[in-house]
Protein backbone atom coordinates (compact mmCIF):
# COMPACT_ATOMS: atom_id res chain seq x y z
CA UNK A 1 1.74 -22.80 3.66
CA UNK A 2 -1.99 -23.60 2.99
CA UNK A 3 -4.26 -21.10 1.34
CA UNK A 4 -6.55 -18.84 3.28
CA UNK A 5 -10.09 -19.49 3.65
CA UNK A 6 -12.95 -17.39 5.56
CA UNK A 7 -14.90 -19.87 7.79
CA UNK A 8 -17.26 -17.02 9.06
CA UNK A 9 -17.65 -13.17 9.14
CA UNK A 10 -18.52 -11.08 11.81
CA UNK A 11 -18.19 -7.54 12.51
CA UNK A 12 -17.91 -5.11 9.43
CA UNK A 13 -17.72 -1.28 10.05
CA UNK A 14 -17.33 1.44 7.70
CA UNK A 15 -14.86 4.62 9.15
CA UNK A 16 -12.98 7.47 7.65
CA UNK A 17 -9.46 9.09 9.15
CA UNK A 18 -10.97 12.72 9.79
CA UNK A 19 -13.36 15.10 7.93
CA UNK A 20 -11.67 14.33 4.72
CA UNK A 21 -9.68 11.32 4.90
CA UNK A 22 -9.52 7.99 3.11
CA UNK A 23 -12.38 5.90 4.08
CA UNK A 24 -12.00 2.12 4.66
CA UNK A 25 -13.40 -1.04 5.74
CA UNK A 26 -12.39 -3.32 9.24
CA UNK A 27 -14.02 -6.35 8.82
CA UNK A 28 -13.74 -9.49 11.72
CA UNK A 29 -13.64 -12.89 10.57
CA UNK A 30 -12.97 -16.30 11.34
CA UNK A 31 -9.88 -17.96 9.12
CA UNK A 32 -8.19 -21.21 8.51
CA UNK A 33 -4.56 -20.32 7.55
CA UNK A 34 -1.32 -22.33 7.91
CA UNK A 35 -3.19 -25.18 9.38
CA UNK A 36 -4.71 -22.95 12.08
CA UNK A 37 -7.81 -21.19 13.20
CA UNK A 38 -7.50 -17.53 13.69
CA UNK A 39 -9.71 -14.89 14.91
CA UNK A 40 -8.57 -12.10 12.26
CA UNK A 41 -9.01 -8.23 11.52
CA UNK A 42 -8.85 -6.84 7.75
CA UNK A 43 -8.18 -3.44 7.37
CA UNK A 44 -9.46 -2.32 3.55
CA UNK A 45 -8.92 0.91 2.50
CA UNK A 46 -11.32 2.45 -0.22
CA UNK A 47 -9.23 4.44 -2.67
CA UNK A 48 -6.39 1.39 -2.43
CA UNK A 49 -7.50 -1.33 -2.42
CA UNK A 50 -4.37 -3.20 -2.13
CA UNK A 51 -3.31 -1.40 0.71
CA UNK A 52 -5.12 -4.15 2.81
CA UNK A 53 -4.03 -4.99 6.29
CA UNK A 54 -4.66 -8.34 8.09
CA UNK A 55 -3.82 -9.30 11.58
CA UNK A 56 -4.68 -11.99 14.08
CA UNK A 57 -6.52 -10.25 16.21
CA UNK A 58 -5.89 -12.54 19.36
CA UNK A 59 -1.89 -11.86 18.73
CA UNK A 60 -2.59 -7.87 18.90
CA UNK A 61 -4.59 -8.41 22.12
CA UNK A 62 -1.25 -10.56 23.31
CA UNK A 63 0.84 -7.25 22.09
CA UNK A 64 2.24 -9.34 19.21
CA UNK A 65 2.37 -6.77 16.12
CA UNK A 66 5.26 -7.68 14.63
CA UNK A 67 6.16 -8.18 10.91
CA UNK A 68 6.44 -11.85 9.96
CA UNK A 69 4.42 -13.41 12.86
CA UNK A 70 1.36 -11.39 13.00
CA UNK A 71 0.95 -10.41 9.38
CA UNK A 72 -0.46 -11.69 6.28
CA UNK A 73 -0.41 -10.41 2.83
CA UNK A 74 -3.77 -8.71 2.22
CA UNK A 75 -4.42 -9.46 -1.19
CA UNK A 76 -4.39 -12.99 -0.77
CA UNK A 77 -7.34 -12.54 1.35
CA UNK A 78 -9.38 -9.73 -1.10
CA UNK A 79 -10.72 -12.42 -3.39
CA UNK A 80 -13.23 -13.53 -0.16
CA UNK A 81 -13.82 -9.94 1.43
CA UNK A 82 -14.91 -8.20 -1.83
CA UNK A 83 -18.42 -9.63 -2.12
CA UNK A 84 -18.47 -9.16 1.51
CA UNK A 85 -17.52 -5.17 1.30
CA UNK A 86 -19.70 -4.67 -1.66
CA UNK A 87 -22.37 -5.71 -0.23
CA UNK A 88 -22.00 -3.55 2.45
CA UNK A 89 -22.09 -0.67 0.89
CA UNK A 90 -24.68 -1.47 -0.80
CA UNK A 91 -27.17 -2.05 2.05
């Protein structure tokens, strides 16, 4: 298995579940992973940010959601998104 890498970012939106829920982050990006380009989603929650979710999001358009072949372990990707969230919230 290679390691991840971001080739290019696009969407980022901030939301929050309800009037007083946890806020988080879904950022789009391009990625290289396990010799592939993906179109991918990150899911990064404020409060945990460990709790990160990442999908390809041309496998959930396909109805492919399951564990193990469309699912990667978000902190291997938080390294690249953190600069990327931070400044975000800061604009």
């Amino acid at each position: 298995m290679t390691d991840p890498t971001i080739l290019k970012f696009g969407a980022i939106a901030y939301h929050r579940n309800g009037v007083g829920g946890h806020g988080f982050h879904v950022v789009l990006f391009r990625a290289s992973t396990d010799g592939k380009e993906r179109n991918m989603v990150a899911v990064c929650f404020d409060e945990r940010p460990e709790c990160t979710a990442v999908l390809d999001v041309d496998l959930v358009a396909a109805g492919n959601v399951a564990m193990g072949e469309n699912s990667w372990r978000g902190d291997v990707w938080a390294d690249e998104l953190a600069p990327l969230l931070k400044a975000h919230e800061e604009a």
